[in-house]
PDB file of N, CA and C in Angstrom:
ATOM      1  N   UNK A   1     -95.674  19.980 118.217  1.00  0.00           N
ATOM      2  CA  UNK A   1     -96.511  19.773 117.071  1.00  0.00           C
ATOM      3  C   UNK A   1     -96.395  21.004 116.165  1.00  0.00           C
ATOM      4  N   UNK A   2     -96.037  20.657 114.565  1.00  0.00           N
ATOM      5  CA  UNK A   2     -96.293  21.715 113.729  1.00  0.00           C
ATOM      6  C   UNK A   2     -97.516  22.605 113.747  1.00  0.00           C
ATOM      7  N   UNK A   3     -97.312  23.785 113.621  1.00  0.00           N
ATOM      8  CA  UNK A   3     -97.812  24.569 113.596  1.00  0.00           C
ATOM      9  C   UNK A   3     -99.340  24.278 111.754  1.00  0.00           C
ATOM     10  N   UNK A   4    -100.430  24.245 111.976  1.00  0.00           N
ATOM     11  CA  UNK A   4    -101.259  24.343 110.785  1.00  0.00           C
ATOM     12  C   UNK A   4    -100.920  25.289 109.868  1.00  0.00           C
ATOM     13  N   UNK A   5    -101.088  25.060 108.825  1.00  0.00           N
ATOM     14  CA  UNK A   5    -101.742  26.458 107.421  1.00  0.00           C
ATOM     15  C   UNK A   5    -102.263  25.979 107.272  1.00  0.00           C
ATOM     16  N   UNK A   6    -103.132  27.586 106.701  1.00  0.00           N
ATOM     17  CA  UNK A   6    -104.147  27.780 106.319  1.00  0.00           C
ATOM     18  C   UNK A   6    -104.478  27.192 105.034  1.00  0.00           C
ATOM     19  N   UNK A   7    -105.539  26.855 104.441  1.00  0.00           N
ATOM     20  CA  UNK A   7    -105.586  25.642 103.289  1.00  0.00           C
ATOM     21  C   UNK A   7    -104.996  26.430 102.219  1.00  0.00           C
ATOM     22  N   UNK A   8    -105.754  27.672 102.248  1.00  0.00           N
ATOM     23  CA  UNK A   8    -105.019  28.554 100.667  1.00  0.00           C
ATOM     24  C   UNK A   8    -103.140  28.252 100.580  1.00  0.00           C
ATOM     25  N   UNK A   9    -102.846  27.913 101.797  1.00  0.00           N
ATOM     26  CA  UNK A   9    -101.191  28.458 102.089  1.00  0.00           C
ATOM     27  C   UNK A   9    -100.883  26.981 101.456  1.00  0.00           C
ATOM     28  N   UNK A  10    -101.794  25.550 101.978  1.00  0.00           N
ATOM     29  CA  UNK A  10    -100.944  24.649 101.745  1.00  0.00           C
ATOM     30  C   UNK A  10    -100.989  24.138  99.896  1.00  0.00           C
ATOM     31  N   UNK A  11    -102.236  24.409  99.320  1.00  0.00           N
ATOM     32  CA  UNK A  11    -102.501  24.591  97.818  1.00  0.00           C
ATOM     33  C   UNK A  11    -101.535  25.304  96.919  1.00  0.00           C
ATOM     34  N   UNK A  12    -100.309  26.759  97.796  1.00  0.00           N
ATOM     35  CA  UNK A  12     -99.769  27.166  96.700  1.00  0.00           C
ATOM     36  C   UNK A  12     -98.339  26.097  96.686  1.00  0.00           C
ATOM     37  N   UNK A  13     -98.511  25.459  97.470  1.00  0.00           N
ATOM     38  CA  UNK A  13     -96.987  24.424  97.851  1.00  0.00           C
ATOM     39  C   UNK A  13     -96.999  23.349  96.329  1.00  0.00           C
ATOM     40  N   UNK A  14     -98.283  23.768  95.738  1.00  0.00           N
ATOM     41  CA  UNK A  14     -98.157  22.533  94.356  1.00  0.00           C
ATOM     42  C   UNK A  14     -98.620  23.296  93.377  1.00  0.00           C
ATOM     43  N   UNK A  15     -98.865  24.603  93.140  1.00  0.00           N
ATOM     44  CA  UNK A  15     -98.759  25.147  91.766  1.00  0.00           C
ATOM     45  C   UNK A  15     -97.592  24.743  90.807  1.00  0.00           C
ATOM     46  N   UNK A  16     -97.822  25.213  89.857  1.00  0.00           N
ATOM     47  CA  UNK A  16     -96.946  25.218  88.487  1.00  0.00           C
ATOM     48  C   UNK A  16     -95.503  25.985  88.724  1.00  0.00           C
ATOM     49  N   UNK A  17     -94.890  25.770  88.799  1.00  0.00           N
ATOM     50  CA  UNK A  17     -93.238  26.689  89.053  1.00  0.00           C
ATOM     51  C   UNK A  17     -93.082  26.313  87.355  1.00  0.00           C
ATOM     52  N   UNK A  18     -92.661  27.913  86.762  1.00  0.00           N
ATOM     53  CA  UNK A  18     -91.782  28.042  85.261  1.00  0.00           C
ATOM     54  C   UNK A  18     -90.719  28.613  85.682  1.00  0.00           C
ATOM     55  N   UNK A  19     -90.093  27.650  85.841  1.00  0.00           N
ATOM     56  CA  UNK A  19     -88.298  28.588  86.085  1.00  0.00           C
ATOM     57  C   UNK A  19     -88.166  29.388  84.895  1.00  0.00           C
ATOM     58  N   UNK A  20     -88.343  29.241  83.704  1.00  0.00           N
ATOM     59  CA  UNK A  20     -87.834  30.042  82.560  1.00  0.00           C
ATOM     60  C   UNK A  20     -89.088  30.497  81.795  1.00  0.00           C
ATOM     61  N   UNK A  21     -89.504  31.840  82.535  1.00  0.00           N
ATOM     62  CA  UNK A  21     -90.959  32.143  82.008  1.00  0.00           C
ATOM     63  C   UNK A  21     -90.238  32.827  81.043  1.00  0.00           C
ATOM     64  N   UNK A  22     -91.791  32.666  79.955  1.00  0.00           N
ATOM     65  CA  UNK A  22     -91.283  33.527  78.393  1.00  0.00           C
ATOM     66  C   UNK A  22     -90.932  32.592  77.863  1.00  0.00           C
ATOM     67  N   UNK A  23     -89.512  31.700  77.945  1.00  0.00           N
ATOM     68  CA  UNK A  23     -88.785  30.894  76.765  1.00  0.00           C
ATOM     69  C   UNK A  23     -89.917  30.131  75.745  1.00  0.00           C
ATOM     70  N   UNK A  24     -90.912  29.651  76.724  1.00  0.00           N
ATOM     71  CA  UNK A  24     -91.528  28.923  75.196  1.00  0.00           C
ATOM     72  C   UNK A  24     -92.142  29.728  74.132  1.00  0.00           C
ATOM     73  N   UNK A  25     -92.153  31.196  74.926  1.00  0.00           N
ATOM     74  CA  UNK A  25     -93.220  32.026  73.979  1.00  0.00           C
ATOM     75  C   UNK A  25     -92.199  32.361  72.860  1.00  0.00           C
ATOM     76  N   UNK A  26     -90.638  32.826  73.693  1.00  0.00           N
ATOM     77  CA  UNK A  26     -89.678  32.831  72.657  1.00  0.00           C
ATOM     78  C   UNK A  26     -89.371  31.773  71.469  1.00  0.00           C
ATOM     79  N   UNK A  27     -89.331  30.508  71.878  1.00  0.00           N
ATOM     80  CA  UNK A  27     -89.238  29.105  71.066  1.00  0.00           C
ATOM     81  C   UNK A  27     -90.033  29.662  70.068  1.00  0.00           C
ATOM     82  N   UNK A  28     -91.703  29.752  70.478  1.00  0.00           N
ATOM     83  CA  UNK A  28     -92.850  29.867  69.230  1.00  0.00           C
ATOM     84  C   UNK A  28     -92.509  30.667  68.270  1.00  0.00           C
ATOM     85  N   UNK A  29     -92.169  31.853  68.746  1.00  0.00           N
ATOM     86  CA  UNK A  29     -91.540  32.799  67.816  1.00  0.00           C
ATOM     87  C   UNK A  29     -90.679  32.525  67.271  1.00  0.00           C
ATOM     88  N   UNK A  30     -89.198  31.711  67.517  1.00  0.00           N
ATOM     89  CA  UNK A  30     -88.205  31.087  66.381  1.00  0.00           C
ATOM     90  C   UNK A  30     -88.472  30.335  65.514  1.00  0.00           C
ATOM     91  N   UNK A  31     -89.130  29.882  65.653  1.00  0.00           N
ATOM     92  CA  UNK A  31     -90.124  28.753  64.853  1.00  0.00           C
ATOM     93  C   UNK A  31     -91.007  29.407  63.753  1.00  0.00           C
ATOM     94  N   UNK A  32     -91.575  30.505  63.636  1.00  0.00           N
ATOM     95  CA  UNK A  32     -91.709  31.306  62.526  1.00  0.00           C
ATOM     96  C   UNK A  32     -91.206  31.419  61.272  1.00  0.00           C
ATOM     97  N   UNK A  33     -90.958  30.503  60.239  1.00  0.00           N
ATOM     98  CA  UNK A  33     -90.446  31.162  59.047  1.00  0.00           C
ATOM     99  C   UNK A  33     -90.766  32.180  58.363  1.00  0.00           C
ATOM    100  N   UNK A  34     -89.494  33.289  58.308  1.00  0.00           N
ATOM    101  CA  UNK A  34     -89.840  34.609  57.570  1.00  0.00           C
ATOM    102  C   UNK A  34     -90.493  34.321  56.151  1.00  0.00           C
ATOM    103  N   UNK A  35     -91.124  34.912  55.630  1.00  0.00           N
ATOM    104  CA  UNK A  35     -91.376  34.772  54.406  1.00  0.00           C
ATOM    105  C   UNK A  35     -91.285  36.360  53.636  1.00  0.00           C
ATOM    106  N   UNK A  36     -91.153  36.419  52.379  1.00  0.00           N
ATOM    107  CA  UNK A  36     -91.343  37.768  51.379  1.00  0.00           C
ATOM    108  C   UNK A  36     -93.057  38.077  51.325  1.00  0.00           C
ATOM    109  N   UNK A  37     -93.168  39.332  51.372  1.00  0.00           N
ATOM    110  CA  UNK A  37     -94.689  39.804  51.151  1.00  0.00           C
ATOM    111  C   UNK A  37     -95.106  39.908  50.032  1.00  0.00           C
ATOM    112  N   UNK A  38     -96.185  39.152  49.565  1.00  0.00           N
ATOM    113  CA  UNK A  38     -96.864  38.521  48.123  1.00  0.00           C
ATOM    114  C   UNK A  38     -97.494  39.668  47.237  1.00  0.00           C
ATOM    115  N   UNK A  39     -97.356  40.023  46.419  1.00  0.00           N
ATOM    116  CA  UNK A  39     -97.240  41.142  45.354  1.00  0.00           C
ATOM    117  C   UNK A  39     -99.073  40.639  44.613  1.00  0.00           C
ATOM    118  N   UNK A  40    -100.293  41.270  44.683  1.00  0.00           N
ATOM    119  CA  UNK A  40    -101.658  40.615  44.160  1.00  0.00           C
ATOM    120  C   UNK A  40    -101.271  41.023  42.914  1.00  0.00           C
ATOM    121  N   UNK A  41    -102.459  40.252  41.508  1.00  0.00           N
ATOM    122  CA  UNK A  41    -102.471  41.013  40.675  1.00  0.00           C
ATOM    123  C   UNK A  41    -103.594  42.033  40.410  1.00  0.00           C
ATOM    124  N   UNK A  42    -103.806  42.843  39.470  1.00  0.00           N
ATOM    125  CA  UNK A  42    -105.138  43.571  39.022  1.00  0.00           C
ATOM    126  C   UNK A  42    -105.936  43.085  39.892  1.00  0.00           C
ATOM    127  N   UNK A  43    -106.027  41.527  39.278  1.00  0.00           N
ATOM    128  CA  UNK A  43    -107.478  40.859  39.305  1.00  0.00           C
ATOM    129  C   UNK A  43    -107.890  40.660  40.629  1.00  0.00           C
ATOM    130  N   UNK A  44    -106.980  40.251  41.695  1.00  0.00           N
ATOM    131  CA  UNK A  44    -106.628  39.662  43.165  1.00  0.00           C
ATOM    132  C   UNK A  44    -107.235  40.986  43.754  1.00  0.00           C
ATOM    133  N   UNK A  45    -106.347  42.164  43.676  1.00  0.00           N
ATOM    134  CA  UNK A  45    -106.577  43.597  44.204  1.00  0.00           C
ATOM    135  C   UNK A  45    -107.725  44.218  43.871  1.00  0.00           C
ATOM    136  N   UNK A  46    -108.351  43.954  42.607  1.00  0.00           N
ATOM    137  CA  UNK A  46    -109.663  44.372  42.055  1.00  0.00           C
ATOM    138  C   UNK A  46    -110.871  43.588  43.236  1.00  0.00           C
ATOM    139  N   UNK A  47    -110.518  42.342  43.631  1.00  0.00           N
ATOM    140  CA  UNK A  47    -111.926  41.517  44.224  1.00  0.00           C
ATOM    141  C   UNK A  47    -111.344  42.128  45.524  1.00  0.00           C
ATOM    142  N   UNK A  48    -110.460  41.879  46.173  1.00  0.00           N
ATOM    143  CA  UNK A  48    -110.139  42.251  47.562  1.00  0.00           C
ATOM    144  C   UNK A  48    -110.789  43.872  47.970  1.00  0.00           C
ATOM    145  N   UNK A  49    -110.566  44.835  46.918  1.00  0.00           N
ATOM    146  CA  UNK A  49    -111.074  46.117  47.172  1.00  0.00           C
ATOM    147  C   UNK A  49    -112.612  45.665  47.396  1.00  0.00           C
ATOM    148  N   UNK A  50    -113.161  44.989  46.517  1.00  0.00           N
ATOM    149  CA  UNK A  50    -114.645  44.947  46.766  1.00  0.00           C
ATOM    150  C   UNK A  50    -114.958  44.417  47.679  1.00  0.00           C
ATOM    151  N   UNK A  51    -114.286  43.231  48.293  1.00  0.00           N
ATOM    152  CA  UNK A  51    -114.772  42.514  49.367  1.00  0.00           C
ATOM    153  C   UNK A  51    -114.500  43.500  50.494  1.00  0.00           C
ATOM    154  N   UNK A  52    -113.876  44.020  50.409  1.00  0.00           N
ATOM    155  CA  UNK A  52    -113.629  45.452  51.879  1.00  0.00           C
ATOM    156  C   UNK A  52    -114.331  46.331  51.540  1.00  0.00           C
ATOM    157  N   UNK A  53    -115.057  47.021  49.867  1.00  0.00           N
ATOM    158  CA  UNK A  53    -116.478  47.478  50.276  1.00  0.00           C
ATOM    159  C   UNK A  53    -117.486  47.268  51.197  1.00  0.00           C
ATOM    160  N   UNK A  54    -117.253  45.497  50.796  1.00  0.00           N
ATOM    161  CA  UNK A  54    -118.639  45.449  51.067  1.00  0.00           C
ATOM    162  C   UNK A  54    -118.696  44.282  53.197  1.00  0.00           C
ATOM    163  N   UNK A  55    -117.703  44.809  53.445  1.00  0.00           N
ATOM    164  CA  UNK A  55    -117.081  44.578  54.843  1.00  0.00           C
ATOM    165  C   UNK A  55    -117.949  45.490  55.751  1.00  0.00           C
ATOM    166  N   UNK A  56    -118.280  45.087  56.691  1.00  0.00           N
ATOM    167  CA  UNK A  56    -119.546  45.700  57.789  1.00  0.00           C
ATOM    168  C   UNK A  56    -118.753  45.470  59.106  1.00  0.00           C
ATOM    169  N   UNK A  57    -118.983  46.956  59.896  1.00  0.00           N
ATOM    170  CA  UNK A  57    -118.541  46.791  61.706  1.00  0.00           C
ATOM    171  C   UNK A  57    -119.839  45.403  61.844  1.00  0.00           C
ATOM    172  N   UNK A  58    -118.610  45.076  63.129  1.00  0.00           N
ATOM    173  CA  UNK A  58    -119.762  44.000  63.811  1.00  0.00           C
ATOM    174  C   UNK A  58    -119.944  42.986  63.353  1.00  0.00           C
ATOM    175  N   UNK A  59    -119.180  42.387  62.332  1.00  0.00           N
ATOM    176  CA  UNK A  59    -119.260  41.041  61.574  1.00  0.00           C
ATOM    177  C   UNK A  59    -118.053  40.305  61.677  1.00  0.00           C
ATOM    178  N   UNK A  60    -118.395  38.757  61.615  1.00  0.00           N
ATOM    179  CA  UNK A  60    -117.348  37.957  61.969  1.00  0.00           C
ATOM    180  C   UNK A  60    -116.599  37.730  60.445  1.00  0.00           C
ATOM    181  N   UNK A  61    -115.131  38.523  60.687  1.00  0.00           N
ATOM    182  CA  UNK A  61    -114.224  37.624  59.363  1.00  0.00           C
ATOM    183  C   UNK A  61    -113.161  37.441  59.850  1.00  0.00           C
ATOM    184  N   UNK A  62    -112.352  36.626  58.640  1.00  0.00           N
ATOM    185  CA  UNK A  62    -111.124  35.884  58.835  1.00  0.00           C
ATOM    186  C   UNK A  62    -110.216  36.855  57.953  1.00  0.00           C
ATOM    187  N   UNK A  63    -109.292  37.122  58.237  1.00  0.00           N
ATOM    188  CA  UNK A  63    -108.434  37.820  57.395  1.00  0.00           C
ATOM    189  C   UNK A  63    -106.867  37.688  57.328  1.00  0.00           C
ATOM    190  N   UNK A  64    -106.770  37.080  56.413  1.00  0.00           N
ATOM    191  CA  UNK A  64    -104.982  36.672  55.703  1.00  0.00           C
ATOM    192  C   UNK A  64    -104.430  37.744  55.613  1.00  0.00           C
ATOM    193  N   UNK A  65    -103.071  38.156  56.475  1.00  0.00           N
ATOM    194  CA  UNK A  65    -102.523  39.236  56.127  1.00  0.00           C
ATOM    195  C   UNK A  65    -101.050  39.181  56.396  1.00  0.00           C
ATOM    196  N   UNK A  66    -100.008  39.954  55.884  1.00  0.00           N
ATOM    197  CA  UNK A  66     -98.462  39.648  56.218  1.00  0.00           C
ATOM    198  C   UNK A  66     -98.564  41.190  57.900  1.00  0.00           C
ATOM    199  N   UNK A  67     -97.772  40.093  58.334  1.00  0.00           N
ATOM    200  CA  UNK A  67     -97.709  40.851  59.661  1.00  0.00           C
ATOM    201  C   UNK A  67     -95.826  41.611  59.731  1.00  0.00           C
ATOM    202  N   UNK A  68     -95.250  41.614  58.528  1.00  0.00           N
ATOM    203  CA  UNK A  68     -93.998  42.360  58.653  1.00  0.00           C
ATOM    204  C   UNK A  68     -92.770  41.113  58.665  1.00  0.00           C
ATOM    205  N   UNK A  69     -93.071  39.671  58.898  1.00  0.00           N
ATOM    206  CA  UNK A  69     -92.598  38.252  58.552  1.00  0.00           C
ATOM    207  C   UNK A  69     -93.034  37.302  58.188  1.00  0.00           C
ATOM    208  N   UNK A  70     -93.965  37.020  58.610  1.00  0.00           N
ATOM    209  CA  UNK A  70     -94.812  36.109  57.518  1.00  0.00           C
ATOM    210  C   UNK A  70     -96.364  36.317  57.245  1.00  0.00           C
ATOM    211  N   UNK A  71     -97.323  35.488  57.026  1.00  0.00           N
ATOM    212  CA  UNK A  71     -98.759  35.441  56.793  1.00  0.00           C
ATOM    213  C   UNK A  71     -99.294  35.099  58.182  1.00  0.00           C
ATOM    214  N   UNK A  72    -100.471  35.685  58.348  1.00  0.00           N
ATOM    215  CA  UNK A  72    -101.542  35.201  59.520  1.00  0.00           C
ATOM    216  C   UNK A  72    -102.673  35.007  59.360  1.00  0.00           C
ATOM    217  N   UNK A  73    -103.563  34.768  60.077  1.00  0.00           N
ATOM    218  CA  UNK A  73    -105.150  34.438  59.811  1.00  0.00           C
ATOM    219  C   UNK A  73    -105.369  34.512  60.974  1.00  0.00           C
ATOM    220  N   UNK A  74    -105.959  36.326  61.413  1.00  0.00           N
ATOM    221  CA  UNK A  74    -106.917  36.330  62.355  1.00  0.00           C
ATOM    222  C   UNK A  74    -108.173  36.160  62.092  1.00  0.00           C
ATOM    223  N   UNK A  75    -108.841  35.916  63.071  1.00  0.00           N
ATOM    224  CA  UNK A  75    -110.433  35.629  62.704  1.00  0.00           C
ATOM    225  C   UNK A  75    -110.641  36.174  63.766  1.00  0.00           C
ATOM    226  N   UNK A  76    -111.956  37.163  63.788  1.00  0.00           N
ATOM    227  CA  UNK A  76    -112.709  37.967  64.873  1.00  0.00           C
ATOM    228  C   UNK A  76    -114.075  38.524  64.340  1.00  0.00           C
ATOM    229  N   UNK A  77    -114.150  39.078  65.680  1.00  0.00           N
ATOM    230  CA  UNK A  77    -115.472  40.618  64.947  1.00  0.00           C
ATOM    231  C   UNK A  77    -114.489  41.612  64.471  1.00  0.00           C
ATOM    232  N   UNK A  78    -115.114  42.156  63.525  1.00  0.00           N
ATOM    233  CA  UNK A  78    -114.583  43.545  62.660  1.00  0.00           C
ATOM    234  C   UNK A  78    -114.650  44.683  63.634  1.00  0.00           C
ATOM    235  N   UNK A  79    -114.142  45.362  64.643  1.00  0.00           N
ATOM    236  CA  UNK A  79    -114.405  46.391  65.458  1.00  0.00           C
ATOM    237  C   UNK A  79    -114.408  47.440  64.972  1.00  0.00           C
ATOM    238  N   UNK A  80    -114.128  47.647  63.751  1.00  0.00           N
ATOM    239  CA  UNK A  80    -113.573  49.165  63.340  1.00  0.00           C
ATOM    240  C   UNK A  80    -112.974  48.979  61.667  1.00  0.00           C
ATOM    241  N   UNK A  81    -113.313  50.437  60.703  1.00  0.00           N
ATOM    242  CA  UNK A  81    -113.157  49.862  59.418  1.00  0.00           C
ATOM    243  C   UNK A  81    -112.499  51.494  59.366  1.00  0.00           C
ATOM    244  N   UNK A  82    -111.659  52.014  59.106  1.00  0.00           N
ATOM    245  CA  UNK A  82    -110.853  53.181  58.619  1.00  0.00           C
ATOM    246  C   UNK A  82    -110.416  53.735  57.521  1.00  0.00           C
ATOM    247  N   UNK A  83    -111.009  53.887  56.368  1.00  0.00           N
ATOM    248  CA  UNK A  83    -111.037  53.866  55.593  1.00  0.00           C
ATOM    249  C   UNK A  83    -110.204  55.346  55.306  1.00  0.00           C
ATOM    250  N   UNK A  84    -110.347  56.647  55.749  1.00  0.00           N
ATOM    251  CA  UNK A  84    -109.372  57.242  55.867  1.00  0.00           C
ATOM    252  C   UNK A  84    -107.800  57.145  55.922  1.00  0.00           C
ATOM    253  N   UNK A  85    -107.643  56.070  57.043  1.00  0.00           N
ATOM    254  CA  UNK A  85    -106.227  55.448  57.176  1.00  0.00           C
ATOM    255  C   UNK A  85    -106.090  54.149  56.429  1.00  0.00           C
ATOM    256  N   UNK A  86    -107.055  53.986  55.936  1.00  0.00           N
ATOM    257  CA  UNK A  86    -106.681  52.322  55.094  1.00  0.00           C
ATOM    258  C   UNK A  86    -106.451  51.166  55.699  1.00  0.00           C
ATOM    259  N   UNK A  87    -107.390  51.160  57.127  1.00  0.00           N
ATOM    260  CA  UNK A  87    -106.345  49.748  58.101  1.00  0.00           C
ATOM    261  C   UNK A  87    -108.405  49.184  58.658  1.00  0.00           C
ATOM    262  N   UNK A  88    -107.921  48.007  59.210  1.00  0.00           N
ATOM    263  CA  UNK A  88    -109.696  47.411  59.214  1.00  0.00           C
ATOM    264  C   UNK A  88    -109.261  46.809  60.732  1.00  0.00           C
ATOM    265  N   UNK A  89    -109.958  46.995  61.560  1.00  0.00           N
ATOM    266  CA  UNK A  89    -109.416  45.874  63.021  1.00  0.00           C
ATOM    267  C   UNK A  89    -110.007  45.142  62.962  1.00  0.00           C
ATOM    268  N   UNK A  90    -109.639  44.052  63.401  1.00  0.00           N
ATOM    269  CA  UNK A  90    -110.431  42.509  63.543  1.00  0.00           C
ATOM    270  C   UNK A  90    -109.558  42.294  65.183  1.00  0.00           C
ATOM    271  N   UNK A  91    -111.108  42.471  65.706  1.00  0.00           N
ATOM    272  CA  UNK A  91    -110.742  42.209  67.371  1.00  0.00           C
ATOM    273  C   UNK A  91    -110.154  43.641  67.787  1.00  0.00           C
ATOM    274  N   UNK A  92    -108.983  43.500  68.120  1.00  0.00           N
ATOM    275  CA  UNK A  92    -107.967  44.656  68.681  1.00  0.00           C
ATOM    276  C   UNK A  92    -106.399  44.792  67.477  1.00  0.00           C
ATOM    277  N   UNK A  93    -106.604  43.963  66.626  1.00  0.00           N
ATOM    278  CA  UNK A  93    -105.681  43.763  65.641  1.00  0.00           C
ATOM    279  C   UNK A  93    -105.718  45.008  64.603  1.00  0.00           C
ATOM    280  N   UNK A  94    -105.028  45.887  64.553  1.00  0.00           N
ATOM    281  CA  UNK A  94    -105.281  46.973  63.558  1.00  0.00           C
ATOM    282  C   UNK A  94    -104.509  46.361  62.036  1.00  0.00           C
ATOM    283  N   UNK A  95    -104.919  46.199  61.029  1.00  0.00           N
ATOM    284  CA  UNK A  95    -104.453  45.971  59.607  1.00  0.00           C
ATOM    285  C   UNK A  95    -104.726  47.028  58.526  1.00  0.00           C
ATOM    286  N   UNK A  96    -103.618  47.283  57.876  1.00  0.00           N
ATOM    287  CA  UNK A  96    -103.615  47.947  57.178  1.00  0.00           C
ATOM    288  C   UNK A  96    -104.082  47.342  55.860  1.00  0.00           C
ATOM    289  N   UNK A  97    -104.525  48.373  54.713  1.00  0.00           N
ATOM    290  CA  UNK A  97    -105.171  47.369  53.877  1.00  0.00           C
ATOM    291  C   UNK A  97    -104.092  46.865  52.534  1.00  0.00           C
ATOM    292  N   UNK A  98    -103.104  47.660  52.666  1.00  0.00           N
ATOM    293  CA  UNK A  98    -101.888  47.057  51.785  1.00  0.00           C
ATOM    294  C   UNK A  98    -101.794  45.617  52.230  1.00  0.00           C
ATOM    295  N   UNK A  99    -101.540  45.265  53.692  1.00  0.00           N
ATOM    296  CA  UNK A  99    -101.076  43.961  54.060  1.00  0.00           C
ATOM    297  C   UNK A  99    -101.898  42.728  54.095  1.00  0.00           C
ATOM    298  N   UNK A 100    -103.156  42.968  53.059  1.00  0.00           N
ATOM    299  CA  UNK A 100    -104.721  41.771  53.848  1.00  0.00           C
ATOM    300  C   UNK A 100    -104.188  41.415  51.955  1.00  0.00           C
ATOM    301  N   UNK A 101    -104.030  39.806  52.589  1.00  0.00           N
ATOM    302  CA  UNK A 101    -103.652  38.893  50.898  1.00  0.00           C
ATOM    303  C   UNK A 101    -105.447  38.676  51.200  1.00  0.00           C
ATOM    304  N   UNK A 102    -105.912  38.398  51.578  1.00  0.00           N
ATOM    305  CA  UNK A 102    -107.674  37.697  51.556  1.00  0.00           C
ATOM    306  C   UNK A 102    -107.879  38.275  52.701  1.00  0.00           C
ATOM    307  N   UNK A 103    -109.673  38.104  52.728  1.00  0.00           N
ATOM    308  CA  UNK A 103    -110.643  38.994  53.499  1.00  0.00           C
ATOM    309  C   UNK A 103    -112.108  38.201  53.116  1.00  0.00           C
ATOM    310  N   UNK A 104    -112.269  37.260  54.675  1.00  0.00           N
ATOM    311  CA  UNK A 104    -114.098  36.843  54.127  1.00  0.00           C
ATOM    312  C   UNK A 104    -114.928  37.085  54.683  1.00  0.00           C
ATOM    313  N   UNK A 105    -115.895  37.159  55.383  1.00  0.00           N
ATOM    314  CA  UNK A 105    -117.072  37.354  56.077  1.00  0.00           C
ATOM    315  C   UNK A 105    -117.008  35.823  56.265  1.00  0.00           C
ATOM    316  N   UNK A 106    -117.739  35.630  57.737  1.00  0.00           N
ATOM    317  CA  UNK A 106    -117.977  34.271  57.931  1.00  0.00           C
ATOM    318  C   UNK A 106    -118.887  33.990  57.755  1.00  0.00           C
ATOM    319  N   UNK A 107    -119.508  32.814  56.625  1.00  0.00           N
ATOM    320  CA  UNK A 107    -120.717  32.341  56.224  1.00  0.00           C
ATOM    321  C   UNK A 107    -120.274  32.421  54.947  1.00  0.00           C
ATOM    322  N   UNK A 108    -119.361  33.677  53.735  1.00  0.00           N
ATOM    323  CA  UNK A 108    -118.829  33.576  52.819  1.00  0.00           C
ATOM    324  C   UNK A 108    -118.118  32.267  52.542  1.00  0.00           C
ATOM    325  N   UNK A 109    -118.192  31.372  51.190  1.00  0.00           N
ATOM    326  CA  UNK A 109    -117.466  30.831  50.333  1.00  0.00           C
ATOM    327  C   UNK A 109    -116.327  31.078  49.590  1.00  0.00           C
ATOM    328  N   UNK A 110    -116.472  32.635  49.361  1.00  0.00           N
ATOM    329  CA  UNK A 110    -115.371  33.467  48.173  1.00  0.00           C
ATOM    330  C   UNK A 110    -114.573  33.144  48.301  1.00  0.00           C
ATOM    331  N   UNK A 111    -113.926  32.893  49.659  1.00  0.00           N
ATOM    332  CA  UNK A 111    -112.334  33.198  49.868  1.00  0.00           C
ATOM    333  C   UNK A 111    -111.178  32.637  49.282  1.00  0.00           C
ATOM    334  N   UNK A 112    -110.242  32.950  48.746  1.00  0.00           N
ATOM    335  CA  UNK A 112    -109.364  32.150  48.218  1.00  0.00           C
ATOM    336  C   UNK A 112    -108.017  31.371  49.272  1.00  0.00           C
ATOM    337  N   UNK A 113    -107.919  30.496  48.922  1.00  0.00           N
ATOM    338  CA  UNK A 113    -106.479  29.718  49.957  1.00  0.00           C
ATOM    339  C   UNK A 113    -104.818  30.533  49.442  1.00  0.00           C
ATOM    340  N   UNK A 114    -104.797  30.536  50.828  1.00  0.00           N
ATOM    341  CA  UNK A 114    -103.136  30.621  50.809  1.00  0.00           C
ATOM    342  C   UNK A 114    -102.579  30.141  49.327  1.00  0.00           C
TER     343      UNK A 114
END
C-alpha cells in the first residue's frame, strides 16, 4: 500500500504551473504605444501650477503624467509633495512636475481629459 501525504503535500500537486513566468508581463509592456511628450500652453501650465498649489499630503488624486513613453493615470493618496525637487508622489510613484499633463483631487470636477 502507498505510502499517505500529508494534505498540504497533496494540494501543491494542482497549483498553477507558469512555465514562462514574466512573458505576459513582457506581452503588456509590448503592447504599449510610445507616444511624444505633450508640450502645455501658458494657459494649461498657468491652471496646473495652481492646482499643485493648492494639492494637500494625504489626499486622494488622480494624476496624468508621461512616464518617459507614453501617458498614465495613477490614482492614490498624495504621500509626499517636494516642492524643492519639483516631483509630488502619489502612493510610492515619485513624479516630477514637468511630466503631470493634469492633476485632480478626488471629489474635484476641474480636470481636463486626455
Amino acid at each position: 500500500m502507498p505510502e499517505r501525504r500529508p494534505r498540504a503535500d497533496r494540494a501543491q500537486q494542482f497549483m498553477p504551473f507558469a512555465a514562462l513566468k514574466g512573458y505576459y508581463d513582457l506581452i503588456r509592456e509590448r503592447e504599449r504605444v510610445a507616444e511624444p511628450k505633450r508640450e502645455l500652453t501658458d494657459e494649461q501650465a498657468l491652471e496646473l501650477s495652481q492646482r499643485l498649489a493648492r494639492m494637500e499630503r494625504r489626499t486622494m488624486a488622480t494624476v496624468i503624467h508621461y512616464d518617459g513613453e507614453a501617458y498614465v493615470v495613477d490614482r492614490g493618496l498624495v504621500s509626499d509633495i517636494d516642492e524643492a525637487r519639483r516631483t509630488i508622489t502619489v502612493v510610492r510613484t515619485r513624479i516630477d512636475f514637468e511630466d503631470i499633463w493634469d492633476i485632480e483631487r478626488d471629489g474635484d470636477d476641474t480636470a481636463d481629459a486626455l
